[in-house]
C-alpha atoms as a PDB file:
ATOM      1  CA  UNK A   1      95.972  94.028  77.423  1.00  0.00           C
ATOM      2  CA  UNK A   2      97.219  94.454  80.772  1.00  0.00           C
ATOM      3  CA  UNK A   3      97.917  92.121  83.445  1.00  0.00           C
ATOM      4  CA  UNK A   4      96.137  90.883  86.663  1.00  0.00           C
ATOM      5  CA  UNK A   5      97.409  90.386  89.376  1.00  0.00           C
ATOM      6  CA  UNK A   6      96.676  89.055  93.538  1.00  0.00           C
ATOM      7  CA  UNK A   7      98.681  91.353  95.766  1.00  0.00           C
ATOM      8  CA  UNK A   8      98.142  88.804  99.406  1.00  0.00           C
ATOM      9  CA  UNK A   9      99.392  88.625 102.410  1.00  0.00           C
ATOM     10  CA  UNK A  10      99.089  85.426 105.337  1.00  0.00           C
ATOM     11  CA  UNK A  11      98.973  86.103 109.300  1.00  0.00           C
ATOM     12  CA  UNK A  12     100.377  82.901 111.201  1.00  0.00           C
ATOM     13  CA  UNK A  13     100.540  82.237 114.796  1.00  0.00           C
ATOM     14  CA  UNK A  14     104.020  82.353 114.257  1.00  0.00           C
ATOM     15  CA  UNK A  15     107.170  82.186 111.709  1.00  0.00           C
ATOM     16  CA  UNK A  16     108.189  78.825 111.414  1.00  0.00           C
ATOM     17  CA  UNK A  17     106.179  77.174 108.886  1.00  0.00           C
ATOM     18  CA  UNK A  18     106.334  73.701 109.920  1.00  0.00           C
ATOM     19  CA  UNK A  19     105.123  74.225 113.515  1.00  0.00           C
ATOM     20  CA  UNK A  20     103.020  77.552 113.050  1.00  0.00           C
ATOM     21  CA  UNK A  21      99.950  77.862 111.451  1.00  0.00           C
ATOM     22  CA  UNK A  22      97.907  80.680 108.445  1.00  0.00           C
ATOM     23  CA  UNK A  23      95.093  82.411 110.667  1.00  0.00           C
ATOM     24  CA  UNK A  24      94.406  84.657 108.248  1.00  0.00           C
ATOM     25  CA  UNK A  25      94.333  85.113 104.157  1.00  0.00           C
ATOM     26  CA  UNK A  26      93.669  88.384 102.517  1.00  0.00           C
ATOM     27  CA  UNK A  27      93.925  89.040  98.890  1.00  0.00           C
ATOM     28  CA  UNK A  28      93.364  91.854  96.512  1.00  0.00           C
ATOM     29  CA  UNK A  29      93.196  91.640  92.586  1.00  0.00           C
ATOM     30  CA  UNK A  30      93.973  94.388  90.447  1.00  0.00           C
ATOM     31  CA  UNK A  31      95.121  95.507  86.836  1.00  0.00           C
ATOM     32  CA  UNK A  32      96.486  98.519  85.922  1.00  0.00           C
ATOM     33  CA  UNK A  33      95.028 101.595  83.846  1.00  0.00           C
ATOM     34  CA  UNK A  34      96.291 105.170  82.658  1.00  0.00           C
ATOM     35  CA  UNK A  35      94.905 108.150  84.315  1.00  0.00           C
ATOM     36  CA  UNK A  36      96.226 111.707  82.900  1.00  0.00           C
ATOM     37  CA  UNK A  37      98.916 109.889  81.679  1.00  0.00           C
ATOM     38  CA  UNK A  38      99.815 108.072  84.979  1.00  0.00           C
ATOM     39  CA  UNK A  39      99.681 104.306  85.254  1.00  0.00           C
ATOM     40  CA  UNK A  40      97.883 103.874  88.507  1.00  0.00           C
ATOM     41  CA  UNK A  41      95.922 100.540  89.825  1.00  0.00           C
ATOM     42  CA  UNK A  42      92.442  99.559  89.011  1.00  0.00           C
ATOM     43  CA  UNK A  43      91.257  97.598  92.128  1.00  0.00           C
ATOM     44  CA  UNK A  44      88.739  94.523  91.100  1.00  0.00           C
ATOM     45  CA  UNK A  45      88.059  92.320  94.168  1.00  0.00           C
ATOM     46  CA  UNK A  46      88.738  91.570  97.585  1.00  0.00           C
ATOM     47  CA  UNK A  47      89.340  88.488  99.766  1.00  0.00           C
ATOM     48  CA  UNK A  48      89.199  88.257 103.002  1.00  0.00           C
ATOM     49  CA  UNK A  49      89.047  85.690 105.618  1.00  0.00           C
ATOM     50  CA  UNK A  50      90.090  83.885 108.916  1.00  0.00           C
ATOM     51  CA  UNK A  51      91.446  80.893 109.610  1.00  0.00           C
ATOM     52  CA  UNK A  52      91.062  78.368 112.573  1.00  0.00           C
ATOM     53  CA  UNK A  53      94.112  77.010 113.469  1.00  0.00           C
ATOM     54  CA  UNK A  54      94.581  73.731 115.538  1.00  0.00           C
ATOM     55  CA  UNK A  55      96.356  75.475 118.259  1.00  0.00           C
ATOM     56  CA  UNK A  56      95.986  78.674 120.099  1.00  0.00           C
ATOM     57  CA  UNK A  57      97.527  82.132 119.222  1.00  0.00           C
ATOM     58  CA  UNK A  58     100.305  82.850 121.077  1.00  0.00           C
ATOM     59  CA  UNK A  59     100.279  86.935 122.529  1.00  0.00           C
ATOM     60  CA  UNK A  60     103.473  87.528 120.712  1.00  0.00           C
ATOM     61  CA  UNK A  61     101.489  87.114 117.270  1.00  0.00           C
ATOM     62  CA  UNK A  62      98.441  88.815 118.346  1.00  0.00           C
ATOM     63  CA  UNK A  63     100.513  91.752 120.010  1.00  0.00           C
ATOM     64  CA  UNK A  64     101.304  92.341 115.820  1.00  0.00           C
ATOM     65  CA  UNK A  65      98.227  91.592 113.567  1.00  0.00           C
ATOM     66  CA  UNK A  66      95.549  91.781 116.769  1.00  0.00           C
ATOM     67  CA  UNK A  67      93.870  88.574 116.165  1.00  0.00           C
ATOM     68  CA  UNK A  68      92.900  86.802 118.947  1.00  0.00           C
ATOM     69  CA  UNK A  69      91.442  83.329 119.798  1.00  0.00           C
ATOM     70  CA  UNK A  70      88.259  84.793 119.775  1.00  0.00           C
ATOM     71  CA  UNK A  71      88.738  86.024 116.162  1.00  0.00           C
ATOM     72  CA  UNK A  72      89.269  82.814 114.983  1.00  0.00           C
ATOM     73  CA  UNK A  73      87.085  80.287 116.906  1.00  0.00           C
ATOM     74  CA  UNK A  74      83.902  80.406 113.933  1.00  0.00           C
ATOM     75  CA  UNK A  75      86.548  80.827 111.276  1.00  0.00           C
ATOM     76  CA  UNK A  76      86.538  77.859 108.358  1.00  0.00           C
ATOM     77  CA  UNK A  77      89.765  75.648 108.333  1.00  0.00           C
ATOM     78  CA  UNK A  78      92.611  76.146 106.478  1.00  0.00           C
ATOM     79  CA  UNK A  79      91.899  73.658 103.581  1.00  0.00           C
ATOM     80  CA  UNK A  80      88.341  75.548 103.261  1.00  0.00           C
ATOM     81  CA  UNK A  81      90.119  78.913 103.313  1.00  0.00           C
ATOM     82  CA  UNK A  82      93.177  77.534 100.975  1.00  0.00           C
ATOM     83  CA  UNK A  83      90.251  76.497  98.185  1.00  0.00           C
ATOM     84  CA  UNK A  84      88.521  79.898  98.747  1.00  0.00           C
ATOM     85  CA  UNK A  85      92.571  81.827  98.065  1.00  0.00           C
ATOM     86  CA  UNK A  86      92.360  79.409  94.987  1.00  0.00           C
ATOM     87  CA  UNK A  87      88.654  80.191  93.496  1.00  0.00           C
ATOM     88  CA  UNK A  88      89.987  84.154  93.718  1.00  0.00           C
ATOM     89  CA  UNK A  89      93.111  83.993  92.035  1.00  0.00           C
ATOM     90  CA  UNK A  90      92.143  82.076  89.215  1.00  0.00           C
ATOM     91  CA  UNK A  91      94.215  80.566  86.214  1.00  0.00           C
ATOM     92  CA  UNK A  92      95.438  83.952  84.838  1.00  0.00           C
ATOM     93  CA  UNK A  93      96.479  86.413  87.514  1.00  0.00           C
ATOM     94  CA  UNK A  94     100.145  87.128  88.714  1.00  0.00           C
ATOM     95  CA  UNK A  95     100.382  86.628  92.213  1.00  0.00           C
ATOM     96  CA  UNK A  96     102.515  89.063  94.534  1.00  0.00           C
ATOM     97  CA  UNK A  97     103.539  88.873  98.259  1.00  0.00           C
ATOM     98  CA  UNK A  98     106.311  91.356 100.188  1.00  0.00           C
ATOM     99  CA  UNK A  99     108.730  88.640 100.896  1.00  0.00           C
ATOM    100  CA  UNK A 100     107.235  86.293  98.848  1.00  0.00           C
ATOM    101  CA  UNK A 101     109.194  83.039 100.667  1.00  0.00           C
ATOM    102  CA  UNK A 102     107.093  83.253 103.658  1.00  0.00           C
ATOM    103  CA  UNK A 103     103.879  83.575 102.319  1.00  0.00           C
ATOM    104  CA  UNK A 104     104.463  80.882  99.923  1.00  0.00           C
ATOM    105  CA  UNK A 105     106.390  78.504 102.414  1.00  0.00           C
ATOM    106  CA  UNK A 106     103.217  79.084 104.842  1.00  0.00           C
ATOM    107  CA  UNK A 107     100.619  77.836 101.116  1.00  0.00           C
ATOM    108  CA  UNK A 108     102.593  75.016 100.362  1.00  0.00           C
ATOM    109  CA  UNK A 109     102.271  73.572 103.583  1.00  0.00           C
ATOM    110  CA  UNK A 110      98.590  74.192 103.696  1.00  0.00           C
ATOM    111  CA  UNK A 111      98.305  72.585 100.120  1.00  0.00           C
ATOM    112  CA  UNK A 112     100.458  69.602 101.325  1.00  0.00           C
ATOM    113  CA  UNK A 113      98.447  69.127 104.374  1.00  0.00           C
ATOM    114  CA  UNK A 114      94.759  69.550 102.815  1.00  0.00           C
ATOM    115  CA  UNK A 115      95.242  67.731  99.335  1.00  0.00           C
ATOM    116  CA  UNK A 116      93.347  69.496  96.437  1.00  0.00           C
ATOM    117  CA  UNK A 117      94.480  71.734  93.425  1.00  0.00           C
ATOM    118  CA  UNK A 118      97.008  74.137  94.121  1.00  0.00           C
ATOM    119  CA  UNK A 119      97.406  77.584  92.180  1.00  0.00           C
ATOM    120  CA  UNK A 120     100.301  76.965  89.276  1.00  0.00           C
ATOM    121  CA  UNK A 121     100.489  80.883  89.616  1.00  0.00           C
ATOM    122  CA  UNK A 122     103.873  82.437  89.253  1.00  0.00           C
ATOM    123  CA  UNK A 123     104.314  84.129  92.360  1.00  0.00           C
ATOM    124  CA  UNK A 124     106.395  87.202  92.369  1.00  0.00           C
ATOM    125  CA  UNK A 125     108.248  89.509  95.351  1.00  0.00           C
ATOM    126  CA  UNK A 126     107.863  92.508  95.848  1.00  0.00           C
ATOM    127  CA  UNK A 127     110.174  92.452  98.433  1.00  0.00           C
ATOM    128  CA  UNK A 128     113.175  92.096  95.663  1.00  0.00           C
ATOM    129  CA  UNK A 129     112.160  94.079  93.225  1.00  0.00           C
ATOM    130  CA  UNK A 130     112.108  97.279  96.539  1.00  0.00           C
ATOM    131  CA  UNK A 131     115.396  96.387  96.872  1.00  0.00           C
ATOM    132  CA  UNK A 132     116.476  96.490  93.262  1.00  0.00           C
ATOM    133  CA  UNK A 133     114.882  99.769  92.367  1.00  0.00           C
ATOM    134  CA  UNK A 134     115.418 101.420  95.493  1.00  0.00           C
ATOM    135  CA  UNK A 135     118.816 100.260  96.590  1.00  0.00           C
ATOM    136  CA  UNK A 136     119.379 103.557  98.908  1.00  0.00           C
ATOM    137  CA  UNK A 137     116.103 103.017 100.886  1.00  0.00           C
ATOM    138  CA  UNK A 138     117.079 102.943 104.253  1.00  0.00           C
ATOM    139  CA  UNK A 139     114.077 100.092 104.924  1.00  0.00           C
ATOM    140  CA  UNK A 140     112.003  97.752 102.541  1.00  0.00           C
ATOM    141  CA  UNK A 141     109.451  97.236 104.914  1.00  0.00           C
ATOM    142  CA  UNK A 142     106.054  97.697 103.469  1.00  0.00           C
ATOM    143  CA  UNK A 143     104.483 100.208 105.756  1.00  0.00           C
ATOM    144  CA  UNK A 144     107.420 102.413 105.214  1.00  0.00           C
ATOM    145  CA  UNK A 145     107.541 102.714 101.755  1.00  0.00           C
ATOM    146  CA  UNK A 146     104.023 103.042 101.636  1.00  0.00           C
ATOM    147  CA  UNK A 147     104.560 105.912 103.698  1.00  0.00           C
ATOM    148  CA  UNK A 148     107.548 107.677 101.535  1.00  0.00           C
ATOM    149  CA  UNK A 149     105.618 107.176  98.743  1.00  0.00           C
ATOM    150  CA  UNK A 150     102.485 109.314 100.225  1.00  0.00           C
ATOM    151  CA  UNK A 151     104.535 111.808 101.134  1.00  0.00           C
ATOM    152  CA  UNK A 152     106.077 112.244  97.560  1.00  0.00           C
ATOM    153  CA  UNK A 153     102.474 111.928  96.241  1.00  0.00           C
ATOM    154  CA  UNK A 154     102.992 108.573  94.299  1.00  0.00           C
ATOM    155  CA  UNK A 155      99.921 106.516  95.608  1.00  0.00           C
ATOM    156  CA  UNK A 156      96.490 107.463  96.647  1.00  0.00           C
ATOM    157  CA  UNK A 157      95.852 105.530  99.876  1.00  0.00           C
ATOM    158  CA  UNK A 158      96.071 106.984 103.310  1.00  0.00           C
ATOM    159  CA  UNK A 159      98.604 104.964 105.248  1.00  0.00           C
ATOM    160  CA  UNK A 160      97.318 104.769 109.094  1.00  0.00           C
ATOM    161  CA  UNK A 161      99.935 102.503 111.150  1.00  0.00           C
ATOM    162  CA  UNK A 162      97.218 100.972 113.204  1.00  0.00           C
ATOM    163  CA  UNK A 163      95.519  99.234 110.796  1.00  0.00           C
ATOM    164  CA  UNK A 164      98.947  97.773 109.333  1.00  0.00           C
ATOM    165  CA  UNK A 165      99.910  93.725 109.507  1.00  0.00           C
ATOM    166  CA  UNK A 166      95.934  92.709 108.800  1.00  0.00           C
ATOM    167  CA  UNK A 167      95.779  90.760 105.819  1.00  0.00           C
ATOM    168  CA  UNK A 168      93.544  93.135 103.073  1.00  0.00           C
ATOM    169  CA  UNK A 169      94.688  96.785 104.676  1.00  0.00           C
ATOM    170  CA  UNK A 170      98.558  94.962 103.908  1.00  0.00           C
ATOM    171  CA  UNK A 171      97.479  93.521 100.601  1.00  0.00           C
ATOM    172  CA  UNK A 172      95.784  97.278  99.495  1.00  0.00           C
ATOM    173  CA  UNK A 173      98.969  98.639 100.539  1.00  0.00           C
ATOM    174  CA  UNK A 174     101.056  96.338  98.158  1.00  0.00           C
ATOM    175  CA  UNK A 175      98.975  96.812  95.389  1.00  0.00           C
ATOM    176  CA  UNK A 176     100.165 100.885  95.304  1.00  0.00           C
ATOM    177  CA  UNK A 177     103.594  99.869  96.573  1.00  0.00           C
ATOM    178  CA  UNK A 178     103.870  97.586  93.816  1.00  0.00           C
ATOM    179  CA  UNK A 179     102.637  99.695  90.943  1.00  0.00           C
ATOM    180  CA  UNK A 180     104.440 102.923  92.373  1.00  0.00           C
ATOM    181  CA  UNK A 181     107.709 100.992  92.350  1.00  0.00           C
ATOM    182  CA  UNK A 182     107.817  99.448  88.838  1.00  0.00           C
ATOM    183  CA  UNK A 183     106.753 103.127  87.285  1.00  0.00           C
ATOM    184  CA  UNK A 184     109.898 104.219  87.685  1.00  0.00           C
ATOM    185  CA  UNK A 185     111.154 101.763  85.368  1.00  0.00           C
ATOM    186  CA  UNK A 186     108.286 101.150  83.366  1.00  0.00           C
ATOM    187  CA  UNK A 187     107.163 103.082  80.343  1.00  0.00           C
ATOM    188  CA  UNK A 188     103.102 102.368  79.794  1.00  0.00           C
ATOM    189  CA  UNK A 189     103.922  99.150  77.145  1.00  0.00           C
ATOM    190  CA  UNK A 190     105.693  97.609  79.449  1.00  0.00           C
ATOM    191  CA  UNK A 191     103.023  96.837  81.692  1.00  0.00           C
ATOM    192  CA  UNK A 192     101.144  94.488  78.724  1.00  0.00           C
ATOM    193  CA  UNK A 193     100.305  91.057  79.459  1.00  0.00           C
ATOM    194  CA  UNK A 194     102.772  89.320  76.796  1.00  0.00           C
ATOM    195  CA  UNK A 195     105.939  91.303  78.138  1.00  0.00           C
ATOM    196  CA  UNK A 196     105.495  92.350  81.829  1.00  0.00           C
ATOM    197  CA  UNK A 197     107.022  88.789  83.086  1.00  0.00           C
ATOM    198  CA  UNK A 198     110.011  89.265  80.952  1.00  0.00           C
ATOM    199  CA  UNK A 199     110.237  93.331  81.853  1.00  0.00           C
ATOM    200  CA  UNK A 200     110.029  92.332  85.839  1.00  0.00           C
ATOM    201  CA  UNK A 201     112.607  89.701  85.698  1.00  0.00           C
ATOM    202  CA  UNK A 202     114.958  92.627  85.335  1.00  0.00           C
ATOM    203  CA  UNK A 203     114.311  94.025  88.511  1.00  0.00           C
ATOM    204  CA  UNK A 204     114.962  90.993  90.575  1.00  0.00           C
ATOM    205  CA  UNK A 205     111.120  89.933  89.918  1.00  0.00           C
ATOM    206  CA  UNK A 206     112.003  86.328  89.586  1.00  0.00           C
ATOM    207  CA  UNK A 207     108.934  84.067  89.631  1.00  0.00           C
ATOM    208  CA  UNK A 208     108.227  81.454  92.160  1.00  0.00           C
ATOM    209  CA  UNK A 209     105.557  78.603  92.090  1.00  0.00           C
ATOM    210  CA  UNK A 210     103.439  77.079  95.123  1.00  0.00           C
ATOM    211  CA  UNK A 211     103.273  74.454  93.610  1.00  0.00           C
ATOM    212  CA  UNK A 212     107.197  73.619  93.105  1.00  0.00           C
ATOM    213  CA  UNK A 213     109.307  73.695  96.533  1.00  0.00           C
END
């Protein structure tokens, strides 16, 4: 039985997450399955939505992920949003996030802020495990080893830089970064529910909570 798991990603107006706010959430879940002998990702759902913050966006953030006050101004607030991230994840899914300590540091202030039940989901990043399995990589960023992986044929996606640092488009991206990385280490058992925890630990896939600081 293989895993599930919630590849998302957060834009803020900014990157300090005690004066900056989420104005976006995106999330994608996904398991795995074996095509011609390949294990390649099975998308299930997406999530998707904006976030009103209580201040405006500054240009320098909307000069990155293009949204704009405009964007935001019918969007639900971020306790609304936070319980919608919630709902999609569920109980049972493994979450994942490219630098995982910003995206999480961003939730827990939400949670903190806008009381209600907060995901207990371990929280896994891909950011570490890049680095582990692909120590001579020259950059970890997402959109570039998205790339080098298209080139070498290891995902399906088409990787267009203009639609890059918006929240699903990011969170697709991860999903074939993620599973592209780990099959270079994984044989097709290791991907099972009851051992995949274990088998990522071993690539610097150490699991954080948002729930515990």
């Amino acid at each position: 039985m293989p895993p599930k798991f919630v590849a998302f990603d957060l834009e803020t107006t900014g990157l300090n997450n005690q004066k900056d706010e989420i104005i976006e959430i995106g999330a994608v879940k996904f398991t795995v399955e074996t095509k011609n002998g390949k294990v390649v990702p099975k998308l299930l759902g997406e999530l998707e939505t904006f976030v009103k913050p209580n201040m405006m966006i500054p240009a320098e953030a909307s000069s990155v992920n293009h949204i704009y006050d405009k964007d935001v101004q019918d969007a639900p607030p971020v306790g609304d949003a936070i319980k919608k991230f919630t709902e999609f994840c569920g109980q049972s899914s493994i979450l994942l996030a490219h630098n995982a300590n910003f995206d999480a540091s961003f939730l827990r202030v939400a949670y903190k802020n806008n009381p209600q039940l907060v995901p207990g989901n371990p929280v896994i990043d891909s950011l570490a495990i890049s680095k582990a399995i692909l120590p001579e990589a020259s950059s970890h960023k997402l959109g570039i080893l998205a790339a080098m992986f298209k080139r070498r044929d290891e995902i399906s996606m088409n990787i267009e830089s203009d639609k890059m640092h918006r929240a699903v488009y990011d969170c697709l991206m991860l999903m074939e970064v993620f599973v592209a990385l780990l099959r270079r280490r994984f044989k097709e058992k290791d991907w099972e529910m009851a051992c995949i925890m274990k088998n990522m630990e071993k690539y610097k896939g150490i699991p954080q909570f948002i729930n515990k600081a």
